[in-house]
Protein backbone atom coordinates (compact mmCIF):
# COMPACT_ATOMS: atom_id res chain seq x y z
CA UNK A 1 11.80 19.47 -19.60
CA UNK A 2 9.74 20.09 -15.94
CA UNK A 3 11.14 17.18 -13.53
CA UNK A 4 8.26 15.00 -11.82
CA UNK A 5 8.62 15.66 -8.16
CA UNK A 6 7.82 12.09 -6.25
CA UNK A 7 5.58 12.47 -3.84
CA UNK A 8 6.07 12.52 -0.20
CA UNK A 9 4.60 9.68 1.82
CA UNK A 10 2.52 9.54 5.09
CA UNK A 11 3.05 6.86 7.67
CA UNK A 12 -0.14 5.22 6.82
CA UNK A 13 0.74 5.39 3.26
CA UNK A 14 4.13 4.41 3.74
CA UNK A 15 2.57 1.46 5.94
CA UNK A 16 0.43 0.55 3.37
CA UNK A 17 2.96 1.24 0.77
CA UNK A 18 5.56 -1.53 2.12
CA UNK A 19 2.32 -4.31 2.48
CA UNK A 20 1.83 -3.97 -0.88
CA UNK A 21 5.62 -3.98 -1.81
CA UNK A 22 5.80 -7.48 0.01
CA UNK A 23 3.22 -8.99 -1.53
CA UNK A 24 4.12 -7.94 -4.95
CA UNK A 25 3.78 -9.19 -7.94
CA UNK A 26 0.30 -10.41 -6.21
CA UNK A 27 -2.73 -7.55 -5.39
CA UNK A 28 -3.93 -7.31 -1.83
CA UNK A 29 -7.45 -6.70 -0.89
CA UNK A 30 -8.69 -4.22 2.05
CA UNK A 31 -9.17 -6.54 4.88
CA UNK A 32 -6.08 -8.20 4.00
CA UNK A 33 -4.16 -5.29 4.68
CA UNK A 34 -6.49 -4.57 7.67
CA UNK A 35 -5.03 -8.20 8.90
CA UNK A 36 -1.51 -7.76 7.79
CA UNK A 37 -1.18 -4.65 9.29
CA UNK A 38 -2.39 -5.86 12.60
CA UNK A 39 0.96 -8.05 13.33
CA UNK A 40 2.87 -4.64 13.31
CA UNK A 41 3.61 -2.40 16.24
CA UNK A 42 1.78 0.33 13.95
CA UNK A 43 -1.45 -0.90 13.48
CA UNK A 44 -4.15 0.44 11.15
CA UNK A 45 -7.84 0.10 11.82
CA UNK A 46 -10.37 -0.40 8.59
CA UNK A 47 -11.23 3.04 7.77
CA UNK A 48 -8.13 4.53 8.13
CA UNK A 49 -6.94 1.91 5.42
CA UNK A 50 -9.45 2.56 2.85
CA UNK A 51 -9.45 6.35 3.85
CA UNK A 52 -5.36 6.21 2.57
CA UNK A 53 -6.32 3.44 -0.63
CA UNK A 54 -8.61 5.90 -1.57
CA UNK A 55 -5.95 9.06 -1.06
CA UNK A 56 -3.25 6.63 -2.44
CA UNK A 57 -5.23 5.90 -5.61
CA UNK A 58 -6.36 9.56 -6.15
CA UNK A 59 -2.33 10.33 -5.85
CA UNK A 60 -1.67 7.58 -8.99
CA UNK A 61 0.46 5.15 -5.98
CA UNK A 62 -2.18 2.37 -6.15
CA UNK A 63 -3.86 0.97 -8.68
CA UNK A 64 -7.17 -1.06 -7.75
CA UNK A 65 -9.79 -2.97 -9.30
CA UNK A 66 -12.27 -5.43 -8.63
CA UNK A 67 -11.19 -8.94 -8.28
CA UNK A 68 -12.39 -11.24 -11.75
CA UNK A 69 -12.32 -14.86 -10.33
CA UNK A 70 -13.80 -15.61 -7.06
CA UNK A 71 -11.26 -16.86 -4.04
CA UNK A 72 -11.11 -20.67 -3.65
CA UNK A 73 -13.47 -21.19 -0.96
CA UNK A 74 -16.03 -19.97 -2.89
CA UNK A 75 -18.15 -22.22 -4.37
CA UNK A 76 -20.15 -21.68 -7.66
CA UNK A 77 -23.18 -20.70 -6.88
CA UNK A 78 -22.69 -19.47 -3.79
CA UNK A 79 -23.33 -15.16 -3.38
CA UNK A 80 -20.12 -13.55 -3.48
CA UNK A 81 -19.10 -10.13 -4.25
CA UNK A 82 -16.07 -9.19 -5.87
CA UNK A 83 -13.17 -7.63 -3.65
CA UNK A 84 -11.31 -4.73 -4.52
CA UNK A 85 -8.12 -5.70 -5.13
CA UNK A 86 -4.84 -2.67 -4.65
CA UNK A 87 -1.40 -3.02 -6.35
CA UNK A 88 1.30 -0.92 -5.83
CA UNK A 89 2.59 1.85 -8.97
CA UNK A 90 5.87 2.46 -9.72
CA UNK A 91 5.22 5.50 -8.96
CA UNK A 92 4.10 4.59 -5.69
CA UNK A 93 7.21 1.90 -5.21
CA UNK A 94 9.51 5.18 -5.91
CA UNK A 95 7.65 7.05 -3.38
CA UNK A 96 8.57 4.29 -0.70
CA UNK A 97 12.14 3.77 -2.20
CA UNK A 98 12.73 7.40 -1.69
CA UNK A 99 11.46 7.72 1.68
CA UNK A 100 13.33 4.39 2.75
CA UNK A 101 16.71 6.15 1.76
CA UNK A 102 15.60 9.26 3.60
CA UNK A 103 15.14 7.17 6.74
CA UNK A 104 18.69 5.37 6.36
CA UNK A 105 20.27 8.85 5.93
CA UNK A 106 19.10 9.76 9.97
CA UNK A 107 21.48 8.18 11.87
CA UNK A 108 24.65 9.91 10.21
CA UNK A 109 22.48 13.41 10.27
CA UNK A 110 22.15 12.97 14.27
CA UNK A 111 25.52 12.16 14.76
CA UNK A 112 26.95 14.05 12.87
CA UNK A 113 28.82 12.11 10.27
């Protein structure tokens, strides 16, 4: 049987990857990674976020779909439009969980241990 390679993760991805890890079991929306992102030293603008949700989703590492219950401040009646809400896969949570243990592997690689 053919292994399944996991796939290799970008910074933004890997950014957007470890949002969506934190707020897990709960789905984020766009701007609310836009916002959450923005507290970081690496900060992501709009379209570069939905640019990588879309990427991310294409790659099977998000799963999205529109939100089914308004947000509390929403009253009935009022317009609203459902948000498009982003989860992280497992196959995404490997992809971060391998690249984490790549990252903890670089300080014995540079000195030599």
């Amino acid at each position: 049987m053919e292994k399944i390679s996991t796939p290799k993760l970008s910074l933004n991805e890997a950014i957007i990857a470890h949002l969506l890890r934190q707020s897990s079991p709960d789905p984020l929306f766009g701007l609310e990674l836009v916002r959450r992102s923005s507290t970081g030293k690496l900060q992501l603008k709009k379209g570069t976020i939905y640019v990588t949700l879309e990427r991310m989703e294409k790659k099977g590492l998000v799963l999205s779909e529109l939100e089914t219950t308004p947000p509390p401040h929403i009253r009935e009646g009022d317009f609203y439009i459902p948000r498009r809400m982003y989860q992280l896969t497992s196959l995404g949570q490997q992809a971060l969980t391998a690249l984490e243990e790549a990252v903890a592997q670089i300080p014995g690689f540079l000195v030599g241990s």
